[in-house]
PDB file of N, CA and C in Angstrom:
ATOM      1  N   UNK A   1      10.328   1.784 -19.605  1.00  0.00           N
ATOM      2  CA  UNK A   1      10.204   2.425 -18.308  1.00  0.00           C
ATOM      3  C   UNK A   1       8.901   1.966 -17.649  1.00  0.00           C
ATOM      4  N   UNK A   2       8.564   1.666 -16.470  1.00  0.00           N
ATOM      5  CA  UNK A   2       7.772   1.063 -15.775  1.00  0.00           C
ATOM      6  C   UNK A   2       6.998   1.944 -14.877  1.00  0.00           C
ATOM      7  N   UNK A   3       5.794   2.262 -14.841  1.00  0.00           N
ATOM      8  CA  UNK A   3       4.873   3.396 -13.973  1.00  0.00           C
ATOM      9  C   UNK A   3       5.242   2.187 -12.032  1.00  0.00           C
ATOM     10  N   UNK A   4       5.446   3.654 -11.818  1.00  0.00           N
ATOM     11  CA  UNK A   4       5.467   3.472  -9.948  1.00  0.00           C
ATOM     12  C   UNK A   4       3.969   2.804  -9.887  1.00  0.00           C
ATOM     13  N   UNK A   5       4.366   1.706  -8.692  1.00  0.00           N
ATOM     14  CA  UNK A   5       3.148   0.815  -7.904  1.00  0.00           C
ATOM     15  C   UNK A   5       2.757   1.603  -7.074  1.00  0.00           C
ATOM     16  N   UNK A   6       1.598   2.538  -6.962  1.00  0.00           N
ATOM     17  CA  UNK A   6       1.169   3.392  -6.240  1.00  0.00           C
ATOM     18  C   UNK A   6      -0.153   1.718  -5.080  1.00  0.00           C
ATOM     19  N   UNK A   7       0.412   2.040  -4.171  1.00  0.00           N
ATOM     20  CA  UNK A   7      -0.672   1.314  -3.078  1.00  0.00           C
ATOM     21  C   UNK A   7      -1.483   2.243  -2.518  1.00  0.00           C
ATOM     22  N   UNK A   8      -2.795   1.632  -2.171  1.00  0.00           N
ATOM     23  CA  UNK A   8      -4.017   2.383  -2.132  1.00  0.00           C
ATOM     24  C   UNK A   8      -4.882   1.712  -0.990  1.00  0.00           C
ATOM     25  N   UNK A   9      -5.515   2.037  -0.535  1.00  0.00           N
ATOM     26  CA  UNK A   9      -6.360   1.547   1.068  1.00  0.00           C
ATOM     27  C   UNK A   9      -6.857   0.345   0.279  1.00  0.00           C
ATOM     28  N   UNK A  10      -7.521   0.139  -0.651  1.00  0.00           N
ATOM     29  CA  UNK A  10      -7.782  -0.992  -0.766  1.00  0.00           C
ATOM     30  C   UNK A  10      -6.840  -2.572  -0.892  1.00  0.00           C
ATOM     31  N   UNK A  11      -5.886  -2.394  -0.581  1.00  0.00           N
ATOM     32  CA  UNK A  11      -4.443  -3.327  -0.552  1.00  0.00           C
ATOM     33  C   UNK A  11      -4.545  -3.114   0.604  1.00  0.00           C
ATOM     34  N   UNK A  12      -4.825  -2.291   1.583  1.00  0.00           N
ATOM     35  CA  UNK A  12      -4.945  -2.985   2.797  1.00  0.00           C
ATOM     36  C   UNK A  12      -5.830  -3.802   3.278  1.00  0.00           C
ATOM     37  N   UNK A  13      -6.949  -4.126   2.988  1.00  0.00           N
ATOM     38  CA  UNK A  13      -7.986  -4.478   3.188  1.00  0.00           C
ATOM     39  C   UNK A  13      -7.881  -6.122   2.120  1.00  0.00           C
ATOM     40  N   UNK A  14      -7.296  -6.129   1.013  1.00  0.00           N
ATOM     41  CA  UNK A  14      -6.625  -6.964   0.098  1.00  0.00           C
ATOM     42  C   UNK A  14      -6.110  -7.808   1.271  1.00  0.00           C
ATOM     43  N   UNK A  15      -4.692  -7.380   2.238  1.00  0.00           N
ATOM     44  CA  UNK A  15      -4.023  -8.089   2.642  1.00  0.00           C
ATOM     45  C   UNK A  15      -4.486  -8.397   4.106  1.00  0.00           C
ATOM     46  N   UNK A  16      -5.704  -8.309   4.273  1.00  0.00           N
ATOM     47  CA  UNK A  16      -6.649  -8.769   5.426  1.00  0.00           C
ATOM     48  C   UNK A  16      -6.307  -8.103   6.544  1.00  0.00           C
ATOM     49  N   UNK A  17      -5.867  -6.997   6.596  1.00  0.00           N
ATOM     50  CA  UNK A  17      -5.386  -6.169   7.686  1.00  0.00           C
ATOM     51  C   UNK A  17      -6.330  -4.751   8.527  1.00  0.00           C
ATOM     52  N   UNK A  18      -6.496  -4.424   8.739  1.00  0.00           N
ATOM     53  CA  UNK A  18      -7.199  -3.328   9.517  1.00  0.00           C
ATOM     54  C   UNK A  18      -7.255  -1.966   9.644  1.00  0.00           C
ATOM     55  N   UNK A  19      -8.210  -1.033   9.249  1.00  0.00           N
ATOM     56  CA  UNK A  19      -8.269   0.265   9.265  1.00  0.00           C
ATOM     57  C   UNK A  19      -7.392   0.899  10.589  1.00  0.00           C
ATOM     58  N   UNK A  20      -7.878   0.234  11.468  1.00  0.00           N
ATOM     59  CA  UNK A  20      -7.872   0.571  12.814  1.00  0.00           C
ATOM     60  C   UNK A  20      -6.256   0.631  13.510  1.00  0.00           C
ATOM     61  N   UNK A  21      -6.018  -0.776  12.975  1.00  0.00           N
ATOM     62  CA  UNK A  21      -3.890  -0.391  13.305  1.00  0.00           C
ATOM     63  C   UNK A  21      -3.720   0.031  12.212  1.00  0.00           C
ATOM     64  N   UNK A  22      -3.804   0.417  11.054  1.00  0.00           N
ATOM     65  CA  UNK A  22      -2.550   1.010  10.030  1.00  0.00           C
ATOM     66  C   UNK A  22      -2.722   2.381  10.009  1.00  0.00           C
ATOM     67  N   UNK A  23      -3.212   3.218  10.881  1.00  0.00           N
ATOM     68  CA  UNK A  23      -3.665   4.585  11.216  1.00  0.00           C
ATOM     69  C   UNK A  23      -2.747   4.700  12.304  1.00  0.00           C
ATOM     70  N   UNK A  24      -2.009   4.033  13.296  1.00  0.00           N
ATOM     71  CA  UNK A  24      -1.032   4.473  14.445  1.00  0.00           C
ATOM     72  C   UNK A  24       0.755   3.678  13.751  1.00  0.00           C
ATOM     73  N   UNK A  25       0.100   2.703  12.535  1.00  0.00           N
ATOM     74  CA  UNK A  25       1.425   2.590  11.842  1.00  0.00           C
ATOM     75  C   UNK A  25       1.599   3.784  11.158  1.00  0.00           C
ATOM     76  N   UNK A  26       1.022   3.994  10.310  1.00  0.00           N
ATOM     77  CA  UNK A  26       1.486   5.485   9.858  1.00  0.00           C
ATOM     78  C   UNK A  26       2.095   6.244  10.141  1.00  0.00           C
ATOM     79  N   UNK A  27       1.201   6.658  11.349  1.00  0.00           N
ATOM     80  CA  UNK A  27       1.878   7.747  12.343  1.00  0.00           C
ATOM     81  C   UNK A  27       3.556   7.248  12.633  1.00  0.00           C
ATOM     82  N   UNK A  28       3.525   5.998  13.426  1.00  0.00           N
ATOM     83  CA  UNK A  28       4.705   5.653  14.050  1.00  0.00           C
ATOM     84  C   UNK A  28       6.055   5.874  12.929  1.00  0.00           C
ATOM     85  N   UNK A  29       5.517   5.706  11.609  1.00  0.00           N
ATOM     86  CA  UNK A  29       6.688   5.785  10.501  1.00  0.00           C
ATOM     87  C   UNK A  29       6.485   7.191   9.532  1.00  0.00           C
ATOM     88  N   UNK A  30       5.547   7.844  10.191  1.00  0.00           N
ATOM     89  CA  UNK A  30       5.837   9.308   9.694  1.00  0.00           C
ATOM     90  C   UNK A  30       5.104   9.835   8.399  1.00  0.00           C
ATOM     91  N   UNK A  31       4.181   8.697   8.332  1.00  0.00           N
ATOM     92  CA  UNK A  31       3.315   8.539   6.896  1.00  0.00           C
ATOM     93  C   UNK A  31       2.422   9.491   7.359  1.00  0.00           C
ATOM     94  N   UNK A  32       1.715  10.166   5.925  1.00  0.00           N
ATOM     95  CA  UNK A  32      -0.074  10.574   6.144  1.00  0.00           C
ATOM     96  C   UNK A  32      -0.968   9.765   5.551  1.00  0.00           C
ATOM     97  N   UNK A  33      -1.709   9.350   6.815  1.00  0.00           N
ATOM     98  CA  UNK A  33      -2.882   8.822   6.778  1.00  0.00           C
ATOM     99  C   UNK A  33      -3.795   9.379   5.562  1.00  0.00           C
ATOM    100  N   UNK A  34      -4.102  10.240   5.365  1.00  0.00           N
ATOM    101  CA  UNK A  34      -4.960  11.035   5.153  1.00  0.00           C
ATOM    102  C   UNK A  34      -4.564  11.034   3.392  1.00  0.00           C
ATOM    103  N   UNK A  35      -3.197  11.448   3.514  1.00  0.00           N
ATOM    104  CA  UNK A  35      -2.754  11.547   1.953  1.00  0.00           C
ATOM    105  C   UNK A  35      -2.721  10.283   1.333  1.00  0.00           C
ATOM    106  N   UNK A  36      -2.123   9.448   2.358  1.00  0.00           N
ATOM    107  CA  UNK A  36      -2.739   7.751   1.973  1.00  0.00           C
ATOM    108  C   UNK A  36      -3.873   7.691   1.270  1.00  0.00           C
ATOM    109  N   UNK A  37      -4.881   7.641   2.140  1.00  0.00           N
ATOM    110  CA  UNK A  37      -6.416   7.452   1.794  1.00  0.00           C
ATOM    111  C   UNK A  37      -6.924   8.191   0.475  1.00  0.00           C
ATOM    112  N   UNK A  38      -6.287   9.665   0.371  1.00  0.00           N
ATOM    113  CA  UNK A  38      -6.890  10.010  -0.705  1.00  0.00           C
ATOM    114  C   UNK A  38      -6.021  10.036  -2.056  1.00  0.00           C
ATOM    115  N   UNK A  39      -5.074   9.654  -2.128  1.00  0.00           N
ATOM    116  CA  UNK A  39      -3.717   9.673  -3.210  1.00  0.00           C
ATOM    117  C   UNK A  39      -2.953   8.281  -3.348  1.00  0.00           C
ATOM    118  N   UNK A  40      -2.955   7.684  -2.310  1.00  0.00           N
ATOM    119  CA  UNK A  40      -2.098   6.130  -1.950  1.00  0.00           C
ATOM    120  C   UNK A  40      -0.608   6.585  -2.236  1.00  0.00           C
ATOM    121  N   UNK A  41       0.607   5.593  -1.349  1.00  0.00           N
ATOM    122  CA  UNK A  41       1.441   6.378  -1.111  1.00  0.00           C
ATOM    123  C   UNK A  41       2.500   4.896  -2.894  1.00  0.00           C
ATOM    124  N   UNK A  42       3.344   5.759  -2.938  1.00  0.00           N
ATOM    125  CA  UNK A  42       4.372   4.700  -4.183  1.00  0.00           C
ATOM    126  C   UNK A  42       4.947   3.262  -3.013  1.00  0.00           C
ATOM    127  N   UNK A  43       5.196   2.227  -3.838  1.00  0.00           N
ATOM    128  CA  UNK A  43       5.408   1.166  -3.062  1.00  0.00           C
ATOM    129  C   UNK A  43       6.502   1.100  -2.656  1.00  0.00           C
ATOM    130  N   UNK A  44       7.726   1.910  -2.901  1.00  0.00           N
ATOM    131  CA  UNK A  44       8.548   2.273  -2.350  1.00  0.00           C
ATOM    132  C   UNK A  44       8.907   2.886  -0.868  1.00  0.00           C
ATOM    133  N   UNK A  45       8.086   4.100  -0.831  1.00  0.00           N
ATOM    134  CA  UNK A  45       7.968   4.548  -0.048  1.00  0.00           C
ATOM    135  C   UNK A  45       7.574   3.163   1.813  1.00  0.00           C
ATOM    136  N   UNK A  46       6.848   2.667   1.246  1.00  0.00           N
ATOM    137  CA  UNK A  46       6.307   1.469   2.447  1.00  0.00           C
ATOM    138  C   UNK A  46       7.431   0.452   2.616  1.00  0.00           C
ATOM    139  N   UNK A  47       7.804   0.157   1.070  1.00  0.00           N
ATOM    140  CA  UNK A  47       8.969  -0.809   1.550  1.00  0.00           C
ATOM    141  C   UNK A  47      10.027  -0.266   2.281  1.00  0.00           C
ATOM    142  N   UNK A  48       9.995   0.765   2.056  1.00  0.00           N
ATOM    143  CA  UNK A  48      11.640   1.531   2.754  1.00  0.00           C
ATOM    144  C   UNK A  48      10.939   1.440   4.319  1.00  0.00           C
ATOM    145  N   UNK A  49      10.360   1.103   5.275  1.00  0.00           N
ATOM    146  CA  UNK A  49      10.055   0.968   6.401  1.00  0.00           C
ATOM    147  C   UNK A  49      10.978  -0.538   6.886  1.00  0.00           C
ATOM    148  N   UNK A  50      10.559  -1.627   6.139  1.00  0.00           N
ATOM    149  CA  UNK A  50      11.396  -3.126   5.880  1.00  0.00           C
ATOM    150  C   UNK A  50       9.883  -3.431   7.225  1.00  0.00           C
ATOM    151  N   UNK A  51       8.887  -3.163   7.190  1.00  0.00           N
ATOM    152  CA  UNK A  51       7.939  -4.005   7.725  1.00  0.00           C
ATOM    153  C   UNK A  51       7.369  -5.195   7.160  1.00  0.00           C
ATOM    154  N   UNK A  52       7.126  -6.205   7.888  1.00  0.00           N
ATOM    155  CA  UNK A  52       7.113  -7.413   7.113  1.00  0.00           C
ATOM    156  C   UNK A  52       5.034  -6.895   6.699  1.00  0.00           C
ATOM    157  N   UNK A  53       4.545  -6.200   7.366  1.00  0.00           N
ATOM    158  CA  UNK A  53       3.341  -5.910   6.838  1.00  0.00           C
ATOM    159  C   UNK A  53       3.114  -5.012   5.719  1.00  0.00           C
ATOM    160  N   UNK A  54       3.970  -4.423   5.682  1.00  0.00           N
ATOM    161  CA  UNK A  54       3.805  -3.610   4.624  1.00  0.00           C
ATOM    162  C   UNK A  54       4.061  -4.178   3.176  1.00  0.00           C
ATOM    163  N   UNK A  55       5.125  -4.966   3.199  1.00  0.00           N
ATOM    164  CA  UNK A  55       5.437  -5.671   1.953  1.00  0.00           C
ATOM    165  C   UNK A  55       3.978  -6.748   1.780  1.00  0.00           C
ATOM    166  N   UNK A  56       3.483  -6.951   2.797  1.00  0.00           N
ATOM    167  CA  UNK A  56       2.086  -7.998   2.828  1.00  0.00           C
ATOM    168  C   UNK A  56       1.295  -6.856   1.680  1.00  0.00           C
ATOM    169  N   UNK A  57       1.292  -6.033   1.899  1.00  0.00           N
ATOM    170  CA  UNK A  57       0.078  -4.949   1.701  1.00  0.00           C
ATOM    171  C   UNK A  57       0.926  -4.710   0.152  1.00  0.00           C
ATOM    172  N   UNK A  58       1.784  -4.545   0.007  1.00  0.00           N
ATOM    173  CA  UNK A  58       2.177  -4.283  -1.279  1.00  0.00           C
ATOM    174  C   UNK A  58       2.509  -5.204  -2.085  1.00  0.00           C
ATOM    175  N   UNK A  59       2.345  -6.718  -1.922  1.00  0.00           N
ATOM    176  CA  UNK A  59       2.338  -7.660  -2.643  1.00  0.00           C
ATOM    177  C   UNK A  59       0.683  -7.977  -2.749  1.00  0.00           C
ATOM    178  N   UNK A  60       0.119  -7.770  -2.539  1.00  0.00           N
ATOM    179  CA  UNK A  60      -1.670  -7.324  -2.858  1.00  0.00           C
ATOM    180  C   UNK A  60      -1.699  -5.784  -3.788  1.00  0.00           C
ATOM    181  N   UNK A  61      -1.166  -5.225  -3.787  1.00  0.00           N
ATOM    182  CA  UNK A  61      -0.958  -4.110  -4.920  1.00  0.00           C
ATOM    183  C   UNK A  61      -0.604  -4.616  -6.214  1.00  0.00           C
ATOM    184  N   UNK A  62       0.519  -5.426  -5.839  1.00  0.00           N
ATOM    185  CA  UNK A  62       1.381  -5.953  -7.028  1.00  0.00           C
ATOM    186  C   UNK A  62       0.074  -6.870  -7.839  1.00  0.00           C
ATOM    187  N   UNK A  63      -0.292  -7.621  -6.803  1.00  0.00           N
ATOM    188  CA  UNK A  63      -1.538  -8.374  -7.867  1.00  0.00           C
ATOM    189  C   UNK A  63      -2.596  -7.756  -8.123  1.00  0.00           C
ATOM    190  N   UNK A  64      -3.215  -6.626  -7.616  1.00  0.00           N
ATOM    191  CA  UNK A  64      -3.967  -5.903  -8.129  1.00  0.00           C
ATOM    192  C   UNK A  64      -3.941  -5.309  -9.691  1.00  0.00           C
ATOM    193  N   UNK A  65      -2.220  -4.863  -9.658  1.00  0.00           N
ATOM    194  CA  UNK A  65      -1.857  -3.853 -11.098  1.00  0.00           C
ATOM    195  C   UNK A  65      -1.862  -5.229 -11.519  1.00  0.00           C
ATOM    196  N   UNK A  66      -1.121  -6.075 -11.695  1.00  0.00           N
ATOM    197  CA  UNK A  66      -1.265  -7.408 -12.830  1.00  0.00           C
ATOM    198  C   UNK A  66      -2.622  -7.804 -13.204  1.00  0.00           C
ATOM    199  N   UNK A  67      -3.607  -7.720 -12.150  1.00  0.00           N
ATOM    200  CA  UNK A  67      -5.273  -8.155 -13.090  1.00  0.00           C
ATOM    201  C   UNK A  67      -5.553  -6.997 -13.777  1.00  0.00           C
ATOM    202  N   UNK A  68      -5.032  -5.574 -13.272  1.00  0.00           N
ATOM    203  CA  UNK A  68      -5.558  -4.565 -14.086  1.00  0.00           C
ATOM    204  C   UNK A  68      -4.764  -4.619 -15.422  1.00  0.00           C
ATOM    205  N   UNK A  69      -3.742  -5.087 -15.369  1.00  0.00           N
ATOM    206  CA  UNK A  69      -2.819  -5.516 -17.052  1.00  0.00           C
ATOM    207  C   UNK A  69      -3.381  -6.508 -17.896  1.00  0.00           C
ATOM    208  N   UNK A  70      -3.929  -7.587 -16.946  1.00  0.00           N
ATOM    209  CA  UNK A  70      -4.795  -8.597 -17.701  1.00  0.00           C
ATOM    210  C   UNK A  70      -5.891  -8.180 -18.784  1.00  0.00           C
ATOM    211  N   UNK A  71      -5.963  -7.428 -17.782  1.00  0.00           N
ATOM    212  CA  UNK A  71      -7.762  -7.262 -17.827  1.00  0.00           C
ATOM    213  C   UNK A  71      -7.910  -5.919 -19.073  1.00  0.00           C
ATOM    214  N   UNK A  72      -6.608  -5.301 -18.960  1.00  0.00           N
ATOM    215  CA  UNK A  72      -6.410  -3.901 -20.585  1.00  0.00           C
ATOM    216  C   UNK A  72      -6.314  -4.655 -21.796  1.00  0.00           C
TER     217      UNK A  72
END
């Protein structure tokens, strides 16, 4: 069984993207900002939007958890 890819503000910033728009994306798709920032949302949840940015942002997650597998 495989632990959920939880994405986290720092995968945004990973995928060279901006505080500043992914705070009115949120909104526009019904996300919390806020619960984002302090919990990060499952990578599911983002893909189910089918934004081509979001999968940006969660394929920088994906390599995040793989160095953290390396690196255990």
């Amino acid at each position: 069984m495989s632990e959920t890819l939880i994405v986290r503000a720092e995968d945004i910033r990973a995928a060279r993207l901006c505080f500043q728009g992914a705070r009115p994306w949120f909104r526009r798709h019904g996300l919390d900002w806020q619960a984002f920032l302090a919990e990060g949302l499952p990578a599911e949840v983002l893909a189910a939007t089918g934004d081509a940015l979001a999968l940006r942002v969660i394929a920088e997650a994906e390599k995040r958890a793989a160095q953290t597998q390396t690196e255990a």
